[in-house]
PDB file of N, CA and C in Angstrom:
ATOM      1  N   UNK A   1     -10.304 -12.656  15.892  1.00  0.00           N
ATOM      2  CA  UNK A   1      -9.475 -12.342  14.740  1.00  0.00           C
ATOM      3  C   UNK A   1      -9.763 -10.893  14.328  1.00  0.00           C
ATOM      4  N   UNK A   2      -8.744 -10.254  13.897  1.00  0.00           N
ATOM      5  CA  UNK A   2      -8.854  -9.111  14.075  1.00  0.00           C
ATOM      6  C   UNK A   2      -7.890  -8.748  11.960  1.00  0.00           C
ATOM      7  N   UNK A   3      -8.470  -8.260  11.653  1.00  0.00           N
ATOM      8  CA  UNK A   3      -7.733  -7.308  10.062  1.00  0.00           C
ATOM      9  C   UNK A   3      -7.297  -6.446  10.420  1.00  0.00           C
ATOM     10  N   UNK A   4      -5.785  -6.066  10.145  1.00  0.00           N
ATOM     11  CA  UNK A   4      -5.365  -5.029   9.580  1.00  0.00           C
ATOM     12  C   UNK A   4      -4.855  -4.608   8.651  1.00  0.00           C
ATOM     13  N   UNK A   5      -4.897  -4.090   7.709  1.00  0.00           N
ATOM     14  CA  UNK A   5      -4.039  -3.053   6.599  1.00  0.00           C
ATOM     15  C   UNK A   5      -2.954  -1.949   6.667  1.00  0.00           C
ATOM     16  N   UNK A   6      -2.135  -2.447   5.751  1.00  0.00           N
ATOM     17  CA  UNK A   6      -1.228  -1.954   6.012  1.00  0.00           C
ATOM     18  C   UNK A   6      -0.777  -1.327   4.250  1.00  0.00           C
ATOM     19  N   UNK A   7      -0.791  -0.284   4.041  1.00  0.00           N
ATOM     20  CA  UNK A   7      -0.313   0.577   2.799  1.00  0.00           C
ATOM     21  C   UNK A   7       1.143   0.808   2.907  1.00  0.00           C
ATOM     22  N   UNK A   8       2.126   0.845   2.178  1.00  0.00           N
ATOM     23  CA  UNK A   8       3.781   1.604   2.202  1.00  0.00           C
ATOM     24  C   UNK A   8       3.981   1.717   1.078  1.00  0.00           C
ATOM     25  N   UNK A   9       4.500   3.270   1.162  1.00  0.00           N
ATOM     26  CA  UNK A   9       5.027   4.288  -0.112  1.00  0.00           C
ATOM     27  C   UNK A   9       6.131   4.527  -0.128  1.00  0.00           C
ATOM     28  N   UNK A  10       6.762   4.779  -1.179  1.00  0.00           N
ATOM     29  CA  UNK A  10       7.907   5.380  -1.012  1.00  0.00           C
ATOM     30  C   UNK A  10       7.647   7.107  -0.249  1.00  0.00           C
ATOM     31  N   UNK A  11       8.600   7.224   0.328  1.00  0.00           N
ATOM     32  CA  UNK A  11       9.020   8.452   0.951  1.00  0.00           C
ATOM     33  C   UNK A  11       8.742   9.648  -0.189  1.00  0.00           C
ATOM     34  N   UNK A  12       8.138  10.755  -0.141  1.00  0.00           N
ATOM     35  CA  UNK A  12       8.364  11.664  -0.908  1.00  0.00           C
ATOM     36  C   UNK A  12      10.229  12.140  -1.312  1.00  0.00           C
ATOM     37  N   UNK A  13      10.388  12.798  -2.735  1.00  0.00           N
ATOM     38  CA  UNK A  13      11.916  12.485  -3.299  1.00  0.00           C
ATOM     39  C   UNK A  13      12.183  11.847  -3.237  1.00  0.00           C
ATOM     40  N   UNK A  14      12.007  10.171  -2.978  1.00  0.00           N
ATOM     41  CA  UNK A  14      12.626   8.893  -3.292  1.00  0.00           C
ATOM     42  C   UNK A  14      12.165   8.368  -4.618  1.00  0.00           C
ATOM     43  N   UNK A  15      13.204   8.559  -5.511  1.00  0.00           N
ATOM     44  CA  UNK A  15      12.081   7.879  -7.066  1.00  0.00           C
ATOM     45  C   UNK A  15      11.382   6.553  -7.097  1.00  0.00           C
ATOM     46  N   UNK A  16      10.645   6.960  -7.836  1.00  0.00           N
ATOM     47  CA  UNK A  16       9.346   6.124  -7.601  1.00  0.00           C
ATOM     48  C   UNK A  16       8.982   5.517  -9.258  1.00  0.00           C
ATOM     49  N   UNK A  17      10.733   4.574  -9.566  1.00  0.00           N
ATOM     50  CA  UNK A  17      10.436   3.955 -11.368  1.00  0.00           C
ATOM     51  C   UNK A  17       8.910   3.425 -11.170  1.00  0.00           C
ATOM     52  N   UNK A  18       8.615   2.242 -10.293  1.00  0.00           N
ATOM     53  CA  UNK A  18       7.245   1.708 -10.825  1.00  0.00           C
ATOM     54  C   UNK A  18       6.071   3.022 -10.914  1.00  0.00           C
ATOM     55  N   UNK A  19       5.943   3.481 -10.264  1.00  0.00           N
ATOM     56  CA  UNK A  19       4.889   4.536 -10.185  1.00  0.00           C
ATOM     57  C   UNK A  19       4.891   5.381 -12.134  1.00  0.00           C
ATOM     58  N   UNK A  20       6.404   5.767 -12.402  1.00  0.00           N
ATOM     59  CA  UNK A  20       6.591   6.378 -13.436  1.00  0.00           C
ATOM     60  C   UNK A  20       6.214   5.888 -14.799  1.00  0.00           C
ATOM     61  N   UNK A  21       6.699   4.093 -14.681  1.00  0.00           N
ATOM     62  CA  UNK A  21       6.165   3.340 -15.564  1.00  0.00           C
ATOM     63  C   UNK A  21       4.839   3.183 -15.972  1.00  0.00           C
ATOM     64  N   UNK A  22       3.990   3.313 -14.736  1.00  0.00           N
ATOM     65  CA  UNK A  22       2.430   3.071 -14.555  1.00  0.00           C
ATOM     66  C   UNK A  22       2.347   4.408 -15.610  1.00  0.00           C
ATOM     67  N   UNK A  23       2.354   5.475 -15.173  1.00  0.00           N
ATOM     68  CA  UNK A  23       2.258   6.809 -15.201  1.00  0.00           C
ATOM     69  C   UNK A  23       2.366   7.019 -16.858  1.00  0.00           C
ATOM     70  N   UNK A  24       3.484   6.206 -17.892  1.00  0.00           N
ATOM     71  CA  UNK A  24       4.228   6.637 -18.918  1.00  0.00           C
ATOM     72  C   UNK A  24       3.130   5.910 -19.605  1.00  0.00           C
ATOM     73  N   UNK A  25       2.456   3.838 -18.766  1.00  0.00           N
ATOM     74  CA  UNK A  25       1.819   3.179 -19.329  1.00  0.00           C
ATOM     75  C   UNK A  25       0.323   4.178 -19.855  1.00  0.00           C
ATOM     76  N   UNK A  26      -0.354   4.518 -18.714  1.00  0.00           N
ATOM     77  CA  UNK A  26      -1.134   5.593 -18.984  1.00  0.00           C
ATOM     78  C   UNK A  26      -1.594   6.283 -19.758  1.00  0.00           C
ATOM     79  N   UNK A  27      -0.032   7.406 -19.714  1.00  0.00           N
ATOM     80  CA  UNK A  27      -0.366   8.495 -20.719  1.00  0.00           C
ATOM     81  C   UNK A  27      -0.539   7.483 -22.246  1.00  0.00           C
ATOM     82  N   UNK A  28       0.129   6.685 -22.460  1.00  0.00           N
ATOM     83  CA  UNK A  28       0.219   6.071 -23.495  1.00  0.00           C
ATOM     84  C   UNK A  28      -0.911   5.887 -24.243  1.00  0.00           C
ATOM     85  N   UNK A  29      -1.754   5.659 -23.151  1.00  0.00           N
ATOM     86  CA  UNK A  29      -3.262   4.616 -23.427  1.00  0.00           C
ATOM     87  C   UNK A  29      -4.326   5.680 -23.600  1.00  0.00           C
ATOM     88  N   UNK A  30      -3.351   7.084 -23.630  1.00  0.00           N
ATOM     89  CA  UNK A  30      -5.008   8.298 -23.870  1.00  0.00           C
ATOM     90  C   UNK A  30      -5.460   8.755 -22.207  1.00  0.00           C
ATOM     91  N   UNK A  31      -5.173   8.322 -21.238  1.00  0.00           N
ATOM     92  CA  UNK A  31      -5.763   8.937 -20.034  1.00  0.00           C
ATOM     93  C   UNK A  31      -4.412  10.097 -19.387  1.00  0.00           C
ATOM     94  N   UNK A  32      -5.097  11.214 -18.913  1.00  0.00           N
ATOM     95  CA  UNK A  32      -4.662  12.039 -18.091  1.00  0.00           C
ATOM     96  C   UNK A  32      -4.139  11.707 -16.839  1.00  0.00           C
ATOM     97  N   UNK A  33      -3.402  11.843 -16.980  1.00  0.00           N
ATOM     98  CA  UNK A  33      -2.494  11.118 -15.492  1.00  0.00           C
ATOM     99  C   UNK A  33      -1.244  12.135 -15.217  1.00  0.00           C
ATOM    100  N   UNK A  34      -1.046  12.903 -13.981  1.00  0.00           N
ATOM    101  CA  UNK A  34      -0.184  13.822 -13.512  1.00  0.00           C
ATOM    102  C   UNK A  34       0.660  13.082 -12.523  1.00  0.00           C
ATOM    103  N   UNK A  35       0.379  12.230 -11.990  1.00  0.00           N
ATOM    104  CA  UNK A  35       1.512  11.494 -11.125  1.00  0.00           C
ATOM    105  C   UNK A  35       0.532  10.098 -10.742  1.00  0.00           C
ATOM    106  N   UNK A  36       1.720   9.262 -10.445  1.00  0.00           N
ATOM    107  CA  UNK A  36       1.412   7.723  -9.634  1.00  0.00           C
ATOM    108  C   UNK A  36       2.252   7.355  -8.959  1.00  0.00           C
ATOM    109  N   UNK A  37       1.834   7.404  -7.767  1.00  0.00           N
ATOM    110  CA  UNK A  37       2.724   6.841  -6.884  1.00  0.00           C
ATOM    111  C   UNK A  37       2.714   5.240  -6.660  1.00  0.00           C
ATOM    112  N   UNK A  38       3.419   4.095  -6.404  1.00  0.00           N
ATOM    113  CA  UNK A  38       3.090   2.797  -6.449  1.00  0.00           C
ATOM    114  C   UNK A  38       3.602   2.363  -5.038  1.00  0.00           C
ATOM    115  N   UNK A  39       2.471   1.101  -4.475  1.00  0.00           N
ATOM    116  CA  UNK A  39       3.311   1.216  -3.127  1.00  0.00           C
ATOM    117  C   UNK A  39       2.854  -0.582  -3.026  1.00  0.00           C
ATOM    118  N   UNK A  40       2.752  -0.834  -1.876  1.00  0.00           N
ATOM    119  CA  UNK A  40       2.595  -2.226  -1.346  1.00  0.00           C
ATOM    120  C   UNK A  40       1.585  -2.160  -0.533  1.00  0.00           C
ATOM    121  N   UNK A  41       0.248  -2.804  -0.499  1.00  0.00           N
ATOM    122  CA  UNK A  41      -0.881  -3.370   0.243  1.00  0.00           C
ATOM    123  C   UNK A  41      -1.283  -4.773   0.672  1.00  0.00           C
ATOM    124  N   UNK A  42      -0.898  -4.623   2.024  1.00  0.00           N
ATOM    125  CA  UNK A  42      -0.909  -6.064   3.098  1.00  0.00           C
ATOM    126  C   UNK A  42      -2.167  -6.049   3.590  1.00  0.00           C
ATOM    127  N   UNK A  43      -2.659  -7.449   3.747  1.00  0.00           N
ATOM    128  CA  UNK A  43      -3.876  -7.349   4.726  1.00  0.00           C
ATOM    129  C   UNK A  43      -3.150  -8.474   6.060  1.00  0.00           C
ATOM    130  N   UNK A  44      -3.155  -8.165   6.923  1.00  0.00           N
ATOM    131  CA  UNK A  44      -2.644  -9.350   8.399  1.00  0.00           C
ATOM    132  C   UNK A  44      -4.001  -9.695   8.953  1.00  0.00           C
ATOM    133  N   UNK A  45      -4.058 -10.956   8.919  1.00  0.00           N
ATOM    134  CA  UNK A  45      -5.224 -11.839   9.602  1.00  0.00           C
ATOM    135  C   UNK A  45      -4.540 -12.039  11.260  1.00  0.00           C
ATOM    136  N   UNK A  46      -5.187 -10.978  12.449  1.00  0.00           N
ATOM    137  CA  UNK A  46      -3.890 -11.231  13.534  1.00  0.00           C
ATOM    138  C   UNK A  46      -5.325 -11.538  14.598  1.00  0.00           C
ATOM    139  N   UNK A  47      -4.615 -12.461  15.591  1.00  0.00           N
ATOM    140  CA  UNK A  47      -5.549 -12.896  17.005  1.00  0.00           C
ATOM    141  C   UNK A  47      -5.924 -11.454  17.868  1.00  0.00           C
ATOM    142  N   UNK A  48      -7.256 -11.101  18.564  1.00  0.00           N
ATOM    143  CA  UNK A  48      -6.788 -10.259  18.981  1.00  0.00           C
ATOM    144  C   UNK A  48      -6.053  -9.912  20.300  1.00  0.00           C
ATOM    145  N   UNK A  49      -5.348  -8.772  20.089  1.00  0.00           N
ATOM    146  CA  UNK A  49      -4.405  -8.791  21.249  1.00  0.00           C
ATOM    147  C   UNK A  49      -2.902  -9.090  20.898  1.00  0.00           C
ATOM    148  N   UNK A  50      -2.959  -9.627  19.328  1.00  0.00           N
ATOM    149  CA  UNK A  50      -1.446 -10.317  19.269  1.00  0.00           C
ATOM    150  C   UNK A  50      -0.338  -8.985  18.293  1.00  0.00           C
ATOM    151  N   UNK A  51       0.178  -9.187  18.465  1.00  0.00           N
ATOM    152  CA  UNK A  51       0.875  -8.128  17.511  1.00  0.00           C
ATOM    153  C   UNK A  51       1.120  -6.649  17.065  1.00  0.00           C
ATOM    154  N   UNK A  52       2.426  -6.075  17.535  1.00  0.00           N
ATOM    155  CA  UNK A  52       2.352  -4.720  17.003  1.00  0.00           C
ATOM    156  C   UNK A  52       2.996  -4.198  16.102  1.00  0.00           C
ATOM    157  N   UNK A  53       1.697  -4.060  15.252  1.00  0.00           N
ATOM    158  CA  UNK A  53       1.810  -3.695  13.496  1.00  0.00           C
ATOM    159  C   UNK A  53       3.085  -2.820  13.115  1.00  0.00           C
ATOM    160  N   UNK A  54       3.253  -1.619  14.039  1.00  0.00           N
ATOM    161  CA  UNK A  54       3.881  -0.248  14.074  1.00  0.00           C
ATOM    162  C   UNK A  54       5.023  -1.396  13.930  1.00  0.00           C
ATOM    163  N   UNK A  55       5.529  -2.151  14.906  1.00  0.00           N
ATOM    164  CA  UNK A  55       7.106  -2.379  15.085  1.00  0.00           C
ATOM    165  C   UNK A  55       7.271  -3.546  13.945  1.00  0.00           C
ATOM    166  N   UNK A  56       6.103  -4.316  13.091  1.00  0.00           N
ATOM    167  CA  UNK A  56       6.219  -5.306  12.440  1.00  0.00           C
ATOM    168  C   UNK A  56       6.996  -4.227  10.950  1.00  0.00           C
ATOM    169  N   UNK A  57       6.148  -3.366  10.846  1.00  0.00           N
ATOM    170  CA  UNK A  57       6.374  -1.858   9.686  1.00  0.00           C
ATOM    171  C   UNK A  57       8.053  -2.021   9.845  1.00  0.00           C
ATOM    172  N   UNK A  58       8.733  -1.173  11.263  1.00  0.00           N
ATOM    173  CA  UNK A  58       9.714  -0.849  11.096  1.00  0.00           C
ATOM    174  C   UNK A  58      10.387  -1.761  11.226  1.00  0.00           C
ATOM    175  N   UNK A  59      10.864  -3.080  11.363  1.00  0.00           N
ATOM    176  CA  UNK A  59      11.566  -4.152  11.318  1.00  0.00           C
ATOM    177  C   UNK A  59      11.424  -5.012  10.098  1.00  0.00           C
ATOM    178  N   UNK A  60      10.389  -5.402   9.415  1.00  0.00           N
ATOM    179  CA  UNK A  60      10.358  -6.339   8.560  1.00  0.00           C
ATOM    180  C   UNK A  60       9.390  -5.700   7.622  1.00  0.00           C
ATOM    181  N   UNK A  61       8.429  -5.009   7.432  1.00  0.00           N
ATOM    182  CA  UNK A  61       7.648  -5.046   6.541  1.00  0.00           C
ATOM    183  C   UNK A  61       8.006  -3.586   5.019  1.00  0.00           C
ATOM    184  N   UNK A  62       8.050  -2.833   6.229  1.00  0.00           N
ATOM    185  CA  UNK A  62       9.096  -1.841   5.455  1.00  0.00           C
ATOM    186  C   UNK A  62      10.448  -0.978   5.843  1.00  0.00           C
ATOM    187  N   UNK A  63      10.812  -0.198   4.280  1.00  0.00           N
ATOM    188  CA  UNK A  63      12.202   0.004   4.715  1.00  0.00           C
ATOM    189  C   UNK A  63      12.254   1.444   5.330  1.00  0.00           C
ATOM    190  N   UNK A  64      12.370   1.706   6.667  1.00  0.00           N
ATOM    191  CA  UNK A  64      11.989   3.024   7.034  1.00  0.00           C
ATOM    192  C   UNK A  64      12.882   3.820   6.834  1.00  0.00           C
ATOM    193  N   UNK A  65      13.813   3.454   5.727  1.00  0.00           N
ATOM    194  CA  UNK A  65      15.035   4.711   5.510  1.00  0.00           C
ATOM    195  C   UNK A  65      14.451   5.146   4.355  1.00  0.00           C
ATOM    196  N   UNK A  66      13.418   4.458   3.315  1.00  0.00           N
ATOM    197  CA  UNK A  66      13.165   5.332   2.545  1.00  0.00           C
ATOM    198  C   UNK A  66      11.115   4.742   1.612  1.00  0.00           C
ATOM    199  N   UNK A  67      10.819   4.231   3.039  1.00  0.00           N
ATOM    200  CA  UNK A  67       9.473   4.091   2.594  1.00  0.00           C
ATOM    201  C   UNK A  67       8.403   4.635   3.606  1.00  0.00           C
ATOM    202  N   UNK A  68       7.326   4.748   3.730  1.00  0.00           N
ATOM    203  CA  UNK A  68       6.724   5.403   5.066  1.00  0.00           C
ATOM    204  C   UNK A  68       4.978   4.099   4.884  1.00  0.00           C
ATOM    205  N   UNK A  69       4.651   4.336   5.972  1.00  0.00           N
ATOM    206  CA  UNK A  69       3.330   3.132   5.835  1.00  0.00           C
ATOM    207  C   UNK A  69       2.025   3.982   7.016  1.00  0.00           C
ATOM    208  N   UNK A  70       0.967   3.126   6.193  1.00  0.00           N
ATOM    209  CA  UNK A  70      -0.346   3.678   7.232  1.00  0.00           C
ATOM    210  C   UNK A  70      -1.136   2.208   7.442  1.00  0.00           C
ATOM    211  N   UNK A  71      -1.444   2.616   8.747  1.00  0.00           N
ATOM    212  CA  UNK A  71      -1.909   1.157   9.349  1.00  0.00           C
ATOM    213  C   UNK A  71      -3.220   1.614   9.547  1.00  0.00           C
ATOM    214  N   UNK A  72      -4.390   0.593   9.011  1.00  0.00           N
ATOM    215  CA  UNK A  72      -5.950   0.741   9.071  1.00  0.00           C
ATOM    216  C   UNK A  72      -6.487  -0.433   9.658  1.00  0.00           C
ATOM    217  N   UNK A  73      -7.374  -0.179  10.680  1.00  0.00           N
ATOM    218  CA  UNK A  73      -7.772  -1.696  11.154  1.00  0.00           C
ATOM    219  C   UNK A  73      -9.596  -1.802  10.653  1.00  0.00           C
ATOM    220  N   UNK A  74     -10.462  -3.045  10.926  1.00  0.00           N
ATOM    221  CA  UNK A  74     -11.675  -2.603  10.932  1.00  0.00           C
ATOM    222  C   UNK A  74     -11.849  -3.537   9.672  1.00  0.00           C
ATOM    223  N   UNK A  75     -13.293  -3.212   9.451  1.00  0.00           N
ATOM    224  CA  UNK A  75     -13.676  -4.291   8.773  1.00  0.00           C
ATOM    225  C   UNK A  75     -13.316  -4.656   7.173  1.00  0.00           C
ATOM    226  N   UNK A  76     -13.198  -5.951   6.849  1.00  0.00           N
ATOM    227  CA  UNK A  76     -12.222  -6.263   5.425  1.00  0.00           C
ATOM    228  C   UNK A  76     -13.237  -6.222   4.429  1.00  0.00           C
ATOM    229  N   UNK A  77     -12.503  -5.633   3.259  1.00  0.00           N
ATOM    230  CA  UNK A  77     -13.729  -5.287   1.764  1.00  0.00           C
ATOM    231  C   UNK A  77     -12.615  -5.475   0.933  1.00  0.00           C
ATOM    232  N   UNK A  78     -13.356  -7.209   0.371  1.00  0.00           N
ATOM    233  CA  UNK A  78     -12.545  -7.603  -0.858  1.00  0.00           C
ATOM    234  C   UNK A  78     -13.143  -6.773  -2.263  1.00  0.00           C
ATOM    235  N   UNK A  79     -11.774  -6.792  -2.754  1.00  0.00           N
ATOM    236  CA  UNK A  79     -11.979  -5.913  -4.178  1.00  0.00           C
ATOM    237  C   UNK A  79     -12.319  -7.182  -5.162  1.00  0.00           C
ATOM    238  N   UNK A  80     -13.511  -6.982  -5.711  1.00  0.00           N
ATOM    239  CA  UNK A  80     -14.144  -7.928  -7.226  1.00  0.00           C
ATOM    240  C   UNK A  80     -12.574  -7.668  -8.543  1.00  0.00           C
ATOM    241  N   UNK A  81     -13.416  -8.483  -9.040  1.00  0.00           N
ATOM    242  CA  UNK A  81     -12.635  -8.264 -10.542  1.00  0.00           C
ATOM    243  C   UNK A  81     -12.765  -6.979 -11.374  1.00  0.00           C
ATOM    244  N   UNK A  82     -13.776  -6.170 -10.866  1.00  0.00           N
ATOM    245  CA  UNK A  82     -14.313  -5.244 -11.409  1.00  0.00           C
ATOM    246  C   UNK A  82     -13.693  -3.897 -11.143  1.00  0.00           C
ATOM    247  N   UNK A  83     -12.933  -4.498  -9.588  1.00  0.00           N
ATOM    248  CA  UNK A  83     -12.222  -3.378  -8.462  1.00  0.00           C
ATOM    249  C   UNK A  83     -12.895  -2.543  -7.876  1.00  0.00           C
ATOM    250  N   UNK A  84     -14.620  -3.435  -7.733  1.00  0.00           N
ATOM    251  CA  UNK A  84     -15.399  -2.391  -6.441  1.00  0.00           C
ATOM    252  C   UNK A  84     -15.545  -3.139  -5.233  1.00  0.00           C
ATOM    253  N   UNK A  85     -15.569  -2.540  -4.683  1.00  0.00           N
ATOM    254  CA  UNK A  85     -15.717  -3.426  -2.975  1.00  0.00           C
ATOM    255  C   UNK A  85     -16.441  -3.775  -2.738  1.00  0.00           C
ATOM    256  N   UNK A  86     -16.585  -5.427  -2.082  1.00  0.00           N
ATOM    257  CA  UNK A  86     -18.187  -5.955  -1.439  1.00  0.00           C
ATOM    258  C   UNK A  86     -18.617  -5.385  -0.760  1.00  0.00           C
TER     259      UNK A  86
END
């Protein structure tokens, strides 16, 4: 069994409302914040040998007309409640 990660952003110039919202929530709350971008984080539990991530991206996972993605493999670090890594 093999992890991979998978991050997708919007495309640079593609607006980015959730990111802005985060961004507006923010400033609101007293913190310095110059931009947020908001995206989508997958983890795939895959056999190894099975599956290619790249073509899973451009067919189903994201929209490659206006999102872009980075694929990380290697070992998995769950985030606590705290949001630090084991």
């Amino acid at each position: 069994m093999r992890t991979v990660r998978v991050v997708i952003t919007l495309k640079p110039g593609v607006l980015d409302a959730p990111g802005q919202a985060i961004r507006q929530g923010l400033r609101a709350l007293g913190f310095a914040v110059d931009e947020v971008r908001a995206g989508k984080y997958l983890e795939l539990a895959l056999p190894h040998g099975a599956g290619d991530v790249e073509e899973m991206c451009a067919r189903f996972l994201a929209n490659p007309l206006i999102e872009t993605w980075r694929i990380e493999e290697g070992e998995r670090q769950m985030a606590t409640a705290g949001g630090t890594a084991e």
